[in-house]
Protein backbone atom coordinates (compact mmCIF):
# COMPACT_ATOMS: atom_id res chain seq x y z
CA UNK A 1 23.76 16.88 1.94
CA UNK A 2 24.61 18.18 -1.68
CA UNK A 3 21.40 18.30 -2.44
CA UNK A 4 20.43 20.76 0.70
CA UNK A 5 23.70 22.55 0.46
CA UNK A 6 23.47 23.16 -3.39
CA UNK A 7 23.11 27.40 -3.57
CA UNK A 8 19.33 28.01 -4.02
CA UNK A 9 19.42 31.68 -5.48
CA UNK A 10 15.93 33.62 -5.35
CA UNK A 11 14.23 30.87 -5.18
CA UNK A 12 12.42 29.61 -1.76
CA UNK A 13 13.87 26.90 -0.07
CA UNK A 14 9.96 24.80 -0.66
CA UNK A 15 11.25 25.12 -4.30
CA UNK A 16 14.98 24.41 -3.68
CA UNK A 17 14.31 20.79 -1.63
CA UNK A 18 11.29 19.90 -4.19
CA UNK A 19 13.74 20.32 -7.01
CA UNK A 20 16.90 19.17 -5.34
CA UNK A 21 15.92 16.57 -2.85
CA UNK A 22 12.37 16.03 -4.10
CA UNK A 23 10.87 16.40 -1.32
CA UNK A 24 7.22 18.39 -1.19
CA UNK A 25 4.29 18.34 0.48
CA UNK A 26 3.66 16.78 3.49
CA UNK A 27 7.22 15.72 3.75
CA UNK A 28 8.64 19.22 3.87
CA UNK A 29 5.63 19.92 6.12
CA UNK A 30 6.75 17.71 8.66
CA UNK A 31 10.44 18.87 8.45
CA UNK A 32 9.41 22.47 8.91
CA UNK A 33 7.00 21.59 11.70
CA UNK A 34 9.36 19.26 13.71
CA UNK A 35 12.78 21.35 13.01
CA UNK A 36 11.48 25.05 14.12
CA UNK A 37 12.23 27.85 11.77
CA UNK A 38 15.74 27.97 12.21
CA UNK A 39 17.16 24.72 12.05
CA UNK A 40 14.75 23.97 8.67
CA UNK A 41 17.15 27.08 7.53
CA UNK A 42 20.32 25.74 8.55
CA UNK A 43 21.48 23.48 5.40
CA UNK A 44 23.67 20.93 7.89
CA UNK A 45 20.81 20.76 10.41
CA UNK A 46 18.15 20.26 7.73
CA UNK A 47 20.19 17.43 5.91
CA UNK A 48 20.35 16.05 8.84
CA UNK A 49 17.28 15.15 9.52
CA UNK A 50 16.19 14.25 6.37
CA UNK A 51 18.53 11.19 6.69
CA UNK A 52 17.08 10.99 10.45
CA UNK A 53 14.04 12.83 11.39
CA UNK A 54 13.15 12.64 15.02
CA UNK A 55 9.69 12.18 15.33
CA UNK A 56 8.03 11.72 18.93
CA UNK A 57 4.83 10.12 18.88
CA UNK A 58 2.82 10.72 22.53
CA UNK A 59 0.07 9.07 21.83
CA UNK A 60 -2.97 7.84 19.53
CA UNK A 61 -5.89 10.14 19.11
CA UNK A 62 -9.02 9.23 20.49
CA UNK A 63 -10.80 6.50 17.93
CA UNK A 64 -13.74 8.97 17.63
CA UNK A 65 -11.54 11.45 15.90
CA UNK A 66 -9.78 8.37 13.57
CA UNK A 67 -10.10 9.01 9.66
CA UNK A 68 -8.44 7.41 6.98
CA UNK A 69 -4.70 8.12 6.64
CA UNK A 70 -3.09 9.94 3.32
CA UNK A 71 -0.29 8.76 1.73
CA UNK A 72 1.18 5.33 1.40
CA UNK A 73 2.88 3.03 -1.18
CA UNK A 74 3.05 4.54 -4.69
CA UNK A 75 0.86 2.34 -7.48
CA UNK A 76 3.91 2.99 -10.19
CA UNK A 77 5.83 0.59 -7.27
CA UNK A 78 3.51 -2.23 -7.66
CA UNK A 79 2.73 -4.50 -10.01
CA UNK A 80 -0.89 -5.62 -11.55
CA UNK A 81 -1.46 -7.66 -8.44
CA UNK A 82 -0.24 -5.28 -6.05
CA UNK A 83 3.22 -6.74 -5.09
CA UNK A 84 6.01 -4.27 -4.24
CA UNK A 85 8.28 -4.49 -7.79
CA UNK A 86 11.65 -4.21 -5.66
CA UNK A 87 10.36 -6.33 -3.29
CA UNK A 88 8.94 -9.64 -4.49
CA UNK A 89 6.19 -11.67 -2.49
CA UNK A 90 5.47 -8.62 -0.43
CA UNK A 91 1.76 -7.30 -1.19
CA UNK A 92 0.16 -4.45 -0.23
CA UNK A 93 -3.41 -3.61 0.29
CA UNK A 94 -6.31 -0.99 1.72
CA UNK A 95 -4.83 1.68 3.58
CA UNK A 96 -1.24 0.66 2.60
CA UNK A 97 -1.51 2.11 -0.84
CA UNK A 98 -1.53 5.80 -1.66
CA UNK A 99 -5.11 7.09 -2.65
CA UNK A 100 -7.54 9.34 -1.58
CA UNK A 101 -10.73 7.85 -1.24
CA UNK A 102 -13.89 8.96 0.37
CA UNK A 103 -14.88 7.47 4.26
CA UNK A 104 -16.94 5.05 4.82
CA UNK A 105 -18.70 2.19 3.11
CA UNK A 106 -16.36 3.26 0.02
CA UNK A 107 -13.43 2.67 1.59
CA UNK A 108 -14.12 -0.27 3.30
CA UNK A 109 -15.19 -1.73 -0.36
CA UNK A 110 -12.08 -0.54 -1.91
CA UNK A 111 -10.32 -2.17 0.81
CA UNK A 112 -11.91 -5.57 0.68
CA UNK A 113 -11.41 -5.58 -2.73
CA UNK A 114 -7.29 -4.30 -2.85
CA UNK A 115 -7.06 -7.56 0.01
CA UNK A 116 -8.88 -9.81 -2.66
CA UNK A 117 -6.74 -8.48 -5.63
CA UNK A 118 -3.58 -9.04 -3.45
CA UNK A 119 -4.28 -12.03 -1.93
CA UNK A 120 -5.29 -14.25 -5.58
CA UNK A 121 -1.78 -12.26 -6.90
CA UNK A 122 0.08 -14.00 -4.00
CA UNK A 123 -1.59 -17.50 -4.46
CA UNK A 124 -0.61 -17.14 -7.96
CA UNK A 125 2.72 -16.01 -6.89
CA UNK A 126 3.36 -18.80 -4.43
CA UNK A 127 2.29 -21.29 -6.72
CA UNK A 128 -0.81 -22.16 -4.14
């Protein structure tokens, strides 16, 4: 709540949470889009729910209109073999890790080959 509450001077409040709270991008996105205008300007409202944002999901699109998602776990919280660093035994792989890569046959290979990558790190791991 410091962080929100912290006086911002001239500078926007984009700037004020990315340098504060770190938080940019598509996470203020989503704050702005599911608070309204005037609770993302409230300070108590807006720390609020970035500790808890409510987020009411209706339904999945249609799987014609499905693409690859963006975002995902960070490679600098991974080791060489893809295992979460705070986490050990946990792997991740394909869509799970944050990277931008093109649709397609692409992805799919890059995906087959994170799942081969993280599953010989978790044999290793395991002892297997």
């Amino acid at each position: 709540r410091a962080e929100v509450t912290h006086p911002r001077g001239s500078r926007s409040l984009s700037s004020h949470l990315k340098s504060h709270a770190g938080i940019s991008g598509a996470r203020a996105g989503l704050l702005r889009e599911v608070l309204g205008a005037t609770a993302y300007a409230d300070p108590l409202q807006l720390a609020a729910a970035i500790k808890a944002l409510p987020v009411k999901l209706v339904a999945p699109r249609p799987l014609d209109e499905a693409i690859s998602t963006a975002g995902g776990v960070r490679f600098e919280d991974l080791d060489a073999h893809l295992m979460l660093r705070e986490m050990p035994g946990v792997f991740c792989t394909g869509e799970m890790l944050d990277w931008e890569a093109p649709t397609g046959g692409y992805l799919l290979t890059a995906c087959f080959a994170s799942g081969r990558a993280a599953g010989l790190g978790a044999r290793a791991w395991c002892g297997c």
